[in-house]
Protein backbone atom coordinates (compact mmCIF):
# COMPACT_ATOMS: atom_id res chain seq x y z
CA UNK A 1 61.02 -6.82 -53.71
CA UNK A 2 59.62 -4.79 -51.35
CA UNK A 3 62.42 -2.06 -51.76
CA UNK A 4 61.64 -1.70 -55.03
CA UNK A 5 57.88 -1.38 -54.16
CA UNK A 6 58.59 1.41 -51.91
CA UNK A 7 60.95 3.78 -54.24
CA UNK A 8 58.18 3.43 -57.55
CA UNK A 9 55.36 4.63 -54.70
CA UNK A 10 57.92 7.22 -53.64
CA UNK A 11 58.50 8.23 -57.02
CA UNK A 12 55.14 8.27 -57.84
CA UNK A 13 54.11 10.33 -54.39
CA UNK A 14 56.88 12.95 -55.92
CA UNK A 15 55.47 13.12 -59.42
CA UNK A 16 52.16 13.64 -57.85
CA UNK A 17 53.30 16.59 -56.20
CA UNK A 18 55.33 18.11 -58.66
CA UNK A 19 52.18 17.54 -61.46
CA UNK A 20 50.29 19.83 -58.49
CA UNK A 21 52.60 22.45 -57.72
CA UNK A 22 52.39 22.70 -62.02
CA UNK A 23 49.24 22.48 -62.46
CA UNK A 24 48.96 25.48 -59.93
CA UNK A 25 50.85 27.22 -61.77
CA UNK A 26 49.24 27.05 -64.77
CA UNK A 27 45.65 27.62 -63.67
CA UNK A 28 47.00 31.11 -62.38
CA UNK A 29 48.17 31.76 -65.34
CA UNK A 30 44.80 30.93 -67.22
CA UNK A 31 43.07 32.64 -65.00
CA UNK A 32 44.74 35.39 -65.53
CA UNK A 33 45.07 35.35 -69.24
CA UNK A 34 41.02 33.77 -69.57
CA UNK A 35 37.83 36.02 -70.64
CA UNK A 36 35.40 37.78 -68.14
CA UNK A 37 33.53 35.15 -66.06
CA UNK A 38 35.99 31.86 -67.05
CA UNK A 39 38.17 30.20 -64.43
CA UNK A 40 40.09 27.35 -64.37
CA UNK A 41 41.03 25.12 -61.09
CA UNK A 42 44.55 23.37 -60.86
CA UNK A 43 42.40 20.10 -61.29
CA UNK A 44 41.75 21.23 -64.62
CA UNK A 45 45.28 21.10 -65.88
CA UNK A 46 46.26 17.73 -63.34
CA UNK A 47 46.67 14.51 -65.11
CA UNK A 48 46.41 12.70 -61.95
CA UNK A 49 43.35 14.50 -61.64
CA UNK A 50 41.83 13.62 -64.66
CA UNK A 51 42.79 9.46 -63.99
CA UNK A 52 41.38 9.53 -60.68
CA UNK A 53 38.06 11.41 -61.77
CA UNK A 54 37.83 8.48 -64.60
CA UNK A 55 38.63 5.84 -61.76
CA UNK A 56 35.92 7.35 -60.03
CA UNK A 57 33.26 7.33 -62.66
CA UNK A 58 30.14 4.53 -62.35
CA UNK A 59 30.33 2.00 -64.04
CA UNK A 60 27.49 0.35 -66.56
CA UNK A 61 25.95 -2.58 -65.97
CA UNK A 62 27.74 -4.19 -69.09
CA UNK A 63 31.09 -3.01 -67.26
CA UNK A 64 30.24 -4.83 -64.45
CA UNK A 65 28.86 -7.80 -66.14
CA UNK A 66 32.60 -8.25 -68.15
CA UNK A 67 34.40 -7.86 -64.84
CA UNK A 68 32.69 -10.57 -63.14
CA UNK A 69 32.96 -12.36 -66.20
CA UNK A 70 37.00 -12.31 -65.99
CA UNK A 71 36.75 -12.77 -62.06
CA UNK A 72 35.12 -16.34 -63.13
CA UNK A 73 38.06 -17.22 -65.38
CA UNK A 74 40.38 -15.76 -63.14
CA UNK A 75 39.11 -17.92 -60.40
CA UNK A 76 39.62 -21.20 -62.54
CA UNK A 77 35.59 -21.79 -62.22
């Protein structure tokens, strides 16, 4: 099981940087193809990018209040 672990986080590690070296790509070419004063990062065009800015964003306190909610349940309590 643990094989199988490893070559999904391997393929995942190589998607990553694949989606980076694209992403690269394409905010050259916006940048050079954008209006006076616009520019656009790689992040801008990186779906990873865009999940782990989500992951990263806080959280309400009604978010918070449904997680520990299903930890409860989860717990058998």
């Amino acid at each position: 099981m643990q094989e199988v672990t490893l070559l999904i986080q391997a393929g995942e590690a190589k998607d990553k940087l694949m989606w980076n070296h694209t992403a690269s790509l394409m905010s050259l070419y916006a940048n050079a193809k954008s209006a006076k004063g616009k520019s656009y990062s790689p992040n801008d065009f990186n779906p990873y990018s865009a999940m782990e800015r989500e992951s990263n964003k806080p959280q309400t306190s009604e978010d918070v209040m449904d997680l520990m909610e299903t930890m409860k349940t989860f717990n058998g309590k």
